[in-house]
C-alpha atoms as a PDB file:
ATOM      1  CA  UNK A   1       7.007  55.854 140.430  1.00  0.00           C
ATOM      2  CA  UNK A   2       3.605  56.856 138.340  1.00  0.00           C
ATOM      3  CA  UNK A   3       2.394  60.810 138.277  1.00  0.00           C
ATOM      4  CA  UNK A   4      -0.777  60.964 139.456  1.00  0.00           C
ATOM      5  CA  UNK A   5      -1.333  63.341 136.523  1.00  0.00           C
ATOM      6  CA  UNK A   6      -0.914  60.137 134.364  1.00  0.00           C
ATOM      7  CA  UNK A   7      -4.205  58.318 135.292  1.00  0.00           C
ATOM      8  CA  UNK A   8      -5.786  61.301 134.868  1.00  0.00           C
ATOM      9  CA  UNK A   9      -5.044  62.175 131.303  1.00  0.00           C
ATOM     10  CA  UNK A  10      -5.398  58.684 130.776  1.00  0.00           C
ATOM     11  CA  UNK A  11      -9.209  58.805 131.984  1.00  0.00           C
ATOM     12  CA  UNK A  12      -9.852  62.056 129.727  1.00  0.00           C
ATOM     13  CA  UNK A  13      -8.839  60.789 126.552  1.00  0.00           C
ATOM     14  CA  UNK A  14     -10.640  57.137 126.734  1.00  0.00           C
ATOM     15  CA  UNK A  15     -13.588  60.333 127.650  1.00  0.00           C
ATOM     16  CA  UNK A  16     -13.199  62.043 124.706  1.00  0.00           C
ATOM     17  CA  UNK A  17     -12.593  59.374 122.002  1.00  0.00           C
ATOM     18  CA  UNK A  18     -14.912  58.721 119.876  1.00  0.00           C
ATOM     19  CA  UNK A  19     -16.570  55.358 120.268  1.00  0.00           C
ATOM     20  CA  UNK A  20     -15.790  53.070 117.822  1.00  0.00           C
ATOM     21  CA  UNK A  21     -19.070  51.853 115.428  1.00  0.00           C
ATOM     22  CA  UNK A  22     -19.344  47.964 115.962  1.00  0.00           C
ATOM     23  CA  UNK A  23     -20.760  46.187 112.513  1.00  0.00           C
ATOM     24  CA  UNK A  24     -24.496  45.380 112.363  1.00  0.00           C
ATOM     25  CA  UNK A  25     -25.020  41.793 112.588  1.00  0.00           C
ATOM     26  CA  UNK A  26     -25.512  40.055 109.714  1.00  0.00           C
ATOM     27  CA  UNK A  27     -28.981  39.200 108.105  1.00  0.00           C
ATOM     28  CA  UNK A  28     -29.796  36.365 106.378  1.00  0.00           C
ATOM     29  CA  UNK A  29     -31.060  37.088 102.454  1.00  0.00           C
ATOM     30  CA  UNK A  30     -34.810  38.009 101.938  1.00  0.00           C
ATOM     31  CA  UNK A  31     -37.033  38.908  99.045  1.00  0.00           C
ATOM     32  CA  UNK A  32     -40.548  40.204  98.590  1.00  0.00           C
ATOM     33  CA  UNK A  33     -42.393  39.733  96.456  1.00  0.00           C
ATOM     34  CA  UNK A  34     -45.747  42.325  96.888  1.00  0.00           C
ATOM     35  CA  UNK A  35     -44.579  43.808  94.377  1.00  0.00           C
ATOM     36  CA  UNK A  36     -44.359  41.123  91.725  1.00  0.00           C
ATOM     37  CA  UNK A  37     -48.706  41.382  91.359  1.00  0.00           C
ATOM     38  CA  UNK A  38     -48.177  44.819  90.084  1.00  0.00           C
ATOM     39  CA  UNK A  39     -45.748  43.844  87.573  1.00  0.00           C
ATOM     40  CA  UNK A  40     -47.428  41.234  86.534  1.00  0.00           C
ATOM     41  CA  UNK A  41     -50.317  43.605  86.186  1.00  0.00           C
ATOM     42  CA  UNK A  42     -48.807  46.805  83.954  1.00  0.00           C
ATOM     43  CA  UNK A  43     -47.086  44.044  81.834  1.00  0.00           C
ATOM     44  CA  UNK A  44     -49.971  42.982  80.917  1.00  0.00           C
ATOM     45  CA  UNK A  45     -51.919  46.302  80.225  1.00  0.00           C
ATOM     46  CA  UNK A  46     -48.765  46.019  77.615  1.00  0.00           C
ATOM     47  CA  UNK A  47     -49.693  45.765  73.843  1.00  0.00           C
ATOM     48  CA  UNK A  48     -47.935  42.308  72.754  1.00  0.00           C
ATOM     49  CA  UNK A  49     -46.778  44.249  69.957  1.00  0.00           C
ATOM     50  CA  UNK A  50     -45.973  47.742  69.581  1.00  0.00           C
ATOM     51  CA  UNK A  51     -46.536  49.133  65.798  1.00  0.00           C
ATOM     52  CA  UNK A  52     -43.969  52.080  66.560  1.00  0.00           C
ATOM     53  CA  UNK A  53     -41.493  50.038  67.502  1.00  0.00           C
ATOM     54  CA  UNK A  54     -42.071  47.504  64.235  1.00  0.00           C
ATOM     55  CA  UNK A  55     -42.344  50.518  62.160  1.00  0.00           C
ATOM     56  CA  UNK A  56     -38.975  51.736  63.617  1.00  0.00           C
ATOM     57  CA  UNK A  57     -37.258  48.228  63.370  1.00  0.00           C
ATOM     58  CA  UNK A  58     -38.671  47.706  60.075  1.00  0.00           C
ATOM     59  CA  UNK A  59     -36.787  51.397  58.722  1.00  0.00           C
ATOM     60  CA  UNK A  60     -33.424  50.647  59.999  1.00  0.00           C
ATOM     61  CA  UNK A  61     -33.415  46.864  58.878  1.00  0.00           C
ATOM     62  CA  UNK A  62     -33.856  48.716  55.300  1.00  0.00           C
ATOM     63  CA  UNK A  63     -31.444  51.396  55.889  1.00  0.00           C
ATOM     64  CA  UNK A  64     -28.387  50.143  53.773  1.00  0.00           C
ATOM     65  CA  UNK A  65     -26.214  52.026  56.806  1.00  0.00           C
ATOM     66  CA  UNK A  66     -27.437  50.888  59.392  1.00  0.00           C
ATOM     67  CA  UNK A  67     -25.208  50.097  62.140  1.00  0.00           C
ATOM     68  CA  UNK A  68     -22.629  52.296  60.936  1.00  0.00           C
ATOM     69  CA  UNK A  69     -19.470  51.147  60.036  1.00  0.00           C
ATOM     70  CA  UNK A  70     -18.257  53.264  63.462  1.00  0.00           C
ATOM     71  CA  UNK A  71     -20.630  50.949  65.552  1.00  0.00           C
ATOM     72  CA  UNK A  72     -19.539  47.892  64.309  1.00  0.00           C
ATOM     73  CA  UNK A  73     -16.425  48.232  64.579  1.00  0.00           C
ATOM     74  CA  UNK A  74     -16.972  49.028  68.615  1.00  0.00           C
ATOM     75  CA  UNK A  75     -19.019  46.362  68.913  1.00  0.00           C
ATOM     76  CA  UNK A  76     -16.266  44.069  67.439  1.00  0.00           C
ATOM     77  CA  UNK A  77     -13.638  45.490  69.571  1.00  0.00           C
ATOM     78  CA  UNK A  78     -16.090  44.724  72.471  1.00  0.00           C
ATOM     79  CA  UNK A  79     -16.331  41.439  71.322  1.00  0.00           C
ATOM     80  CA  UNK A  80     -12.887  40.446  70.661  1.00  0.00           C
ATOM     81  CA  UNK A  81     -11.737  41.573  74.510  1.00  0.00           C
ATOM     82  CA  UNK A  82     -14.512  39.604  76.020  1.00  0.00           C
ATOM     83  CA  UNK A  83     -12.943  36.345  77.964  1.00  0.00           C
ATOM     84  CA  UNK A  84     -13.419  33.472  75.913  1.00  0.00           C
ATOM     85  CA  UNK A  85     -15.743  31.797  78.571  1.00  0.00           C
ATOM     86  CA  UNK A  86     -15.683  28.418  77.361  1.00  0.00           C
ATOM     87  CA  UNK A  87     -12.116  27.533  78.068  1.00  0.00           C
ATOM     88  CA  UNK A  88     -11.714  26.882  81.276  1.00  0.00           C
ATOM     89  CA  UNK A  89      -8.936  28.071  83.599  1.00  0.00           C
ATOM     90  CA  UNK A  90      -6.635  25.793  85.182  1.00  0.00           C
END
């Protein structure tokens, strides 16, 4: 013995539910490269060498504290939790 009600409410909500998104198909990989001409093109408009950037390198290589004791000690913290990528896992 069914309601006839039943179908009825049944109908309403599969109405009123919202409609479930299916997933894009996938797309294969692609790459473009019209940009790679106007790279190519401001990196050469580049000076090879930059004096302000020498002039800068060349001032901290004489700075007797430069890195700071602070940064190397970060950077050897850094180092020493990096995986040791030569041994390989078994």
């Amino acid at each position: 013995m069914s309601s006839p009600d039943r179908a009825a409410r049944t109908d309403s909500l599969l109405a009123t539910s919202p409609a479930v998104a299916r997933p894009a198909p996938a797309r294969a990989d692609q790459i473009s490269t019209d940009s790679a001409a106007a790279l190519k093109s401001a990196l050469a408009s580049q000076p090879e060498i930059r004096p302000e950037v020498v002039a800068r390198a060349s001032a901290l290589a004489a700075d007797p504290n430069y890195p700071s004791i602070s940064i190397i000690r970060h950077v050897a913290g850094q180092i020493l939790a990096a995986p040791d990528l030569s041994e390989s896992e078994a």
